[in-house]
C-alpha atoms as a PDB file:
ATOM      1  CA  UNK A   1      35.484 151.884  74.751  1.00  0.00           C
ATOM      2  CA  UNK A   2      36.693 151.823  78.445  1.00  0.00           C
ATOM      3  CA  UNK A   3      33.871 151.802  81.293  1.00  0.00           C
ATOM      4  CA  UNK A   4      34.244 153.572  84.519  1.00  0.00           C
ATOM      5  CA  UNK A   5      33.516 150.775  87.306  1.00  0.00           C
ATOM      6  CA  UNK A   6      33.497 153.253  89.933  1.00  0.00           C
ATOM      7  CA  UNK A   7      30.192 154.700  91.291  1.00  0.00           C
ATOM      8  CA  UNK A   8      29.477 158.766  90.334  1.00  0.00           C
ATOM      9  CA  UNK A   9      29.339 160.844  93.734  1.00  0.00           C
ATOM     10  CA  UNK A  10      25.409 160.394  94.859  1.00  0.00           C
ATOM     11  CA  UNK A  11      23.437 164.270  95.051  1.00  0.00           C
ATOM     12  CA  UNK A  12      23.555 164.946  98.687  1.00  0.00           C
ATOM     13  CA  UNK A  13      20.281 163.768 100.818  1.00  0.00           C
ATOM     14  CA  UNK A  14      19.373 161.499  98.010  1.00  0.00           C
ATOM     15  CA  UNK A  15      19.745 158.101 100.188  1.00  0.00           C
ATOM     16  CA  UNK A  16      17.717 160.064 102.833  1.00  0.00           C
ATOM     17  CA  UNK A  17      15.099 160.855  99.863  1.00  0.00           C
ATOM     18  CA  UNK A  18      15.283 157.067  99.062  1.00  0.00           C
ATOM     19  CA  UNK A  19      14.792 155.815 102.807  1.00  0.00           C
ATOM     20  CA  UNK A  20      11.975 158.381 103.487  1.00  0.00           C
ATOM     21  CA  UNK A  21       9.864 157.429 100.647  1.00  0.00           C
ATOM     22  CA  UNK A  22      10.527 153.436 101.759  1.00  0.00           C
ATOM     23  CA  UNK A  23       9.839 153.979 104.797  1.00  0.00           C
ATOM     24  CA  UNK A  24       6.319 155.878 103.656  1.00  0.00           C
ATOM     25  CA  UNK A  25       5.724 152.809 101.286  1.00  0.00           C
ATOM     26  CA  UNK A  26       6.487 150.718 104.155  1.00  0.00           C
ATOM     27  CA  UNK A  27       3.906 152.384 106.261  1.00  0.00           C
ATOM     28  CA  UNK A  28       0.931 152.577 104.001  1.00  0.00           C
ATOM     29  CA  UNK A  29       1.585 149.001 103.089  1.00  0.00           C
ATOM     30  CA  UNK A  30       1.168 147.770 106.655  1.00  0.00           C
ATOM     31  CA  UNK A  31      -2.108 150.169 107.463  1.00  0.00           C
ATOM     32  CA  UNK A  32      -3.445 148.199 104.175  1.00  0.00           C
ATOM     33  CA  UNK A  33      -3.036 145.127 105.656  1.00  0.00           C
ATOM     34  CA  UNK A  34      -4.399 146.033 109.156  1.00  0.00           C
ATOM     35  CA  UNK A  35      -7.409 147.349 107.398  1.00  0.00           C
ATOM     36  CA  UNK A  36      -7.547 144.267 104.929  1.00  0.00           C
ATOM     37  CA  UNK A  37      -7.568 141.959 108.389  1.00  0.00           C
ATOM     38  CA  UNK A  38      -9.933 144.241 110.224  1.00  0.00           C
ATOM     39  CA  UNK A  39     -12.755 143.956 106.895  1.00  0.00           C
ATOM     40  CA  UNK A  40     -12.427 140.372 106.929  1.00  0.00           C
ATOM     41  CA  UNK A  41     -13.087 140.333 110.468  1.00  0.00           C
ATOM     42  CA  UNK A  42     -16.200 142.208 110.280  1.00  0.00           C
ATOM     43  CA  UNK A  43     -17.123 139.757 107.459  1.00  0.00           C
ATOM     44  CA  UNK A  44     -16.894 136.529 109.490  1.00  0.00           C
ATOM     45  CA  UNK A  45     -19.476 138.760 112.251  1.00  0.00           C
ATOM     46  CA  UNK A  46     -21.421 139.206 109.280  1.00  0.00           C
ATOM     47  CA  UNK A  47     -21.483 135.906 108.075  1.00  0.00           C
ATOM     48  CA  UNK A  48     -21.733 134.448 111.326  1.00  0.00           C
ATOM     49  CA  UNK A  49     -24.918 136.387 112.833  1.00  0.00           C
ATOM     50  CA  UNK A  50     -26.671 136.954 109.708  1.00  0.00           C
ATOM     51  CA  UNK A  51     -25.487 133.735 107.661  1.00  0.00           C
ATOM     52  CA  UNK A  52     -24.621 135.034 104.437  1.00  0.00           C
ATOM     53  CA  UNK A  53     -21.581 133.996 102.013  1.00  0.00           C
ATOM     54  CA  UNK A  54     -18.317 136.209 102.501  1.00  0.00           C
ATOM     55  CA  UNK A  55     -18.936 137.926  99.344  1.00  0.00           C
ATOM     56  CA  UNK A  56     -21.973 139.078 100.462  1.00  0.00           C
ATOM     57  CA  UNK A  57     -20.828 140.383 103.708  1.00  0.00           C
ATOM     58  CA  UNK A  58     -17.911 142.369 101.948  1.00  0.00           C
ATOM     59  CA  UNK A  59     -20.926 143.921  99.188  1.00  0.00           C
ATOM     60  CA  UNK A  60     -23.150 144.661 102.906  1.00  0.00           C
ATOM     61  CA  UNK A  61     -20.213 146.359 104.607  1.00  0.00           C
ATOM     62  CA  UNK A  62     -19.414 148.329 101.101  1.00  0.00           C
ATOM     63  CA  UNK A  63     -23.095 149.593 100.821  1.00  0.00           C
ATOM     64  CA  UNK A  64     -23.482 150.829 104.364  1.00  0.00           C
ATOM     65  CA  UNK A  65     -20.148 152.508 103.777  1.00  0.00           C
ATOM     66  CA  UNK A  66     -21.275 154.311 100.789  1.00  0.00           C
ATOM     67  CA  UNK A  67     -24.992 155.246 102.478  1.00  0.00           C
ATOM     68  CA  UNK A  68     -22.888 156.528 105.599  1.00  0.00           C
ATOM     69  CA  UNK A  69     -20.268 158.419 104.212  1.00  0.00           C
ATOM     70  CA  UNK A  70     -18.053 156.214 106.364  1.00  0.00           C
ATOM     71  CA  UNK A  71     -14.482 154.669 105.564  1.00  0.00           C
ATOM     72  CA  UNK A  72     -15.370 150.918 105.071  1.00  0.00           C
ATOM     73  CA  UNK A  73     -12.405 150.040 107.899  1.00  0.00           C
ATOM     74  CA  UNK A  74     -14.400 152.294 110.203  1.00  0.00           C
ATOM     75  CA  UNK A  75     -17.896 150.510 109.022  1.00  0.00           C
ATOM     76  CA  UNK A  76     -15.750 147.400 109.969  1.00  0.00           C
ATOM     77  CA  UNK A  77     -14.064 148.541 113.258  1.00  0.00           C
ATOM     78  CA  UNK A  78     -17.736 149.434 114.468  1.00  0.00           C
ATOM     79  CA  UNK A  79     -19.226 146.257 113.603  1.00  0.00           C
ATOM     80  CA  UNK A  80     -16.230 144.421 115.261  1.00  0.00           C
ATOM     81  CA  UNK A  81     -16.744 146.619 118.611  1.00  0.00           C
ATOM     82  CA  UNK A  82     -20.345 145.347 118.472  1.00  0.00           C
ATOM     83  CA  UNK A  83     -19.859 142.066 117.747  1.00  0.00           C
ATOM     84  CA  UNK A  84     -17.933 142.008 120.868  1.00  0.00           C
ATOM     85  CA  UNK A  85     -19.864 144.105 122.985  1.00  0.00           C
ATOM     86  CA  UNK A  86     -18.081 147.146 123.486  1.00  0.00           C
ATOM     87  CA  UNK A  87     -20.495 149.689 121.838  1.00  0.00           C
ATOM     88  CA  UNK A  88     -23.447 149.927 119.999  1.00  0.00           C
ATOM     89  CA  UNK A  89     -24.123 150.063 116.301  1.00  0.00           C
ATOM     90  CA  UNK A  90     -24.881 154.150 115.789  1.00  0.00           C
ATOM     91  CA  UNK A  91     -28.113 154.474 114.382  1.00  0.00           C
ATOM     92  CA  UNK A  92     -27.196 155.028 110.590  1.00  0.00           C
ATOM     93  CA  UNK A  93     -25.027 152.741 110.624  1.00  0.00           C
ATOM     94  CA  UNK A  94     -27.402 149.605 112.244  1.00  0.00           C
ATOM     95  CA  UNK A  95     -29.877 150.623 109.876  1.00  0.00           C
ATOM     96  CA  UNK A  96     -28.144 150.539 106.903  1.00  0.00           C
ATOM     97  CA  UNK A  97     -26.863 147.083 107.682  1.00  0.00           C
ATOM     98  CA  UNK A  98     -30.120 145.802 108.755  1.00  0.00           C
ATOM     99  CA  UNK A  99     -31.674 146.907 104.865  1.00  0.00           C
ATOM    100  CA  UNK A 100     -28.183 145.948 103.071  1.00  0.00           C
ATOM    101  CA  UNK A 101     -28.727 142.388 104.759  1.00  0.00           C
ATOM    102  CA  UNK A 102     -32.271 142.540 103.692  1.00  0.00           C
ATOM    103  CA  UNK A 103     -32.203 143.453 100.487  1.00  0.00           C
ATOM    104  CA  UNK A 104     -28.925 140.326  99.692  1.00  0.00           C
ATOM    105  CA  UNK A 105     -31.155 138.008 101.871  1.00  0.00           C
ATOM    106  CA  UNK A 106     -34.015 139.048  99.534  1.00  0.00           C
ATOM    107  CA  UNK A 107     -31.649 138.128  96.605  1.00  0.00           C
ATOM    108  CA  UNK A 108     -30.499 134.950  97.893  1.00  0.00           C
ATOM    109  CA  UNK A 109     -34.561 133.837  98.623  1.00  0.00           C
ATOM    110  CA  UNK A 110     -35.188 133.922  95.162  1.00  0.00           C
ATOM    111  CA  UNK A 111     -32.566 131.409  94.427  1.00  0.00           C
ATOM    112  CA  UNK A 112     -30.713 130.635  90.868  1.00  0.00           C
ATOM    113  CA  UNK A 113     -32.741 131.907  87.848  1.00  0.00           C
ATOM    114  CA  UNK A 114     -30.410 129.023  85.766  1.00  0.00           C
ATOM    115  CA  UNK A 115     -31.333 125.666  85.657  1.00  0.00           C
ATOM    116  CA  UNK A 116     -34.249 125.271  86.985  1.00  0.00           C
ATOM    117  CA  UNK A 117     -36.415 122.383  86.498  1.00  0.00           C
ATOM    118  CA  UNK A 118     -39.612 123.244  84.196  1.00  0.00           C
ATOM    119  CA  UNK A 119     -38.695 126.376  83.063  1.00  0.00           C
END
């Protein structure tokens, strides 16, 4: 059996289909790491002004997204422009941070159940 080395004629607009789609996978790649670098961002405010661990910003950010109907990037990109002074936190959104904080600060207060001495 004899095999054809020579490449079969390509449906037209197929390398266009190819190159469009890459260049959409291209594009939603970088807007997920923009949006990866601008919630870590808004993590180190977090951890910085209210001193809580990373993880715990990311879970703060994640709750006041989910109370406010908001995008967590734009939850982020809002507490980035108030970290640096260039608005205010809207209403819903400051006071669903201020009880996410609370209510982790409240957890970390407690501390570890395990290992405690006398129990």
């Amino acid at each position: 059996m004899t095999t054809s080395r020579t490449q079969r004629p390509r449906p037209e607009g197929s390398r266009d289909a190819v190159l469009s789609r890459l260049e959409h996978e291209n594009a939603q790649l970088r807007q997920a790491v923009d949006s990866h670098a601008t919630v870590d961002q808004a993590i180190g405010v977090l951890v910085a002004t209210h001193r809580i661990a990373p993880a715990t910003g990311f879970e703060v950010l994640r709750e006041v997204s989910q109370h406010t109907n908001l995008k967590l990037r734009a939850v982020a990109e809002t507490v980035i422009g108030w970290a640096l002074g260039q608005q205010p936190l809207p209403e819903p959104v400051g006071q669903e941070l201020d009880a996410a904080v609370q209510r982790r600060q409240g957890d970390v207060s407690e501390g570890p159940r395990e290992g405690r001495s006398g129990a």
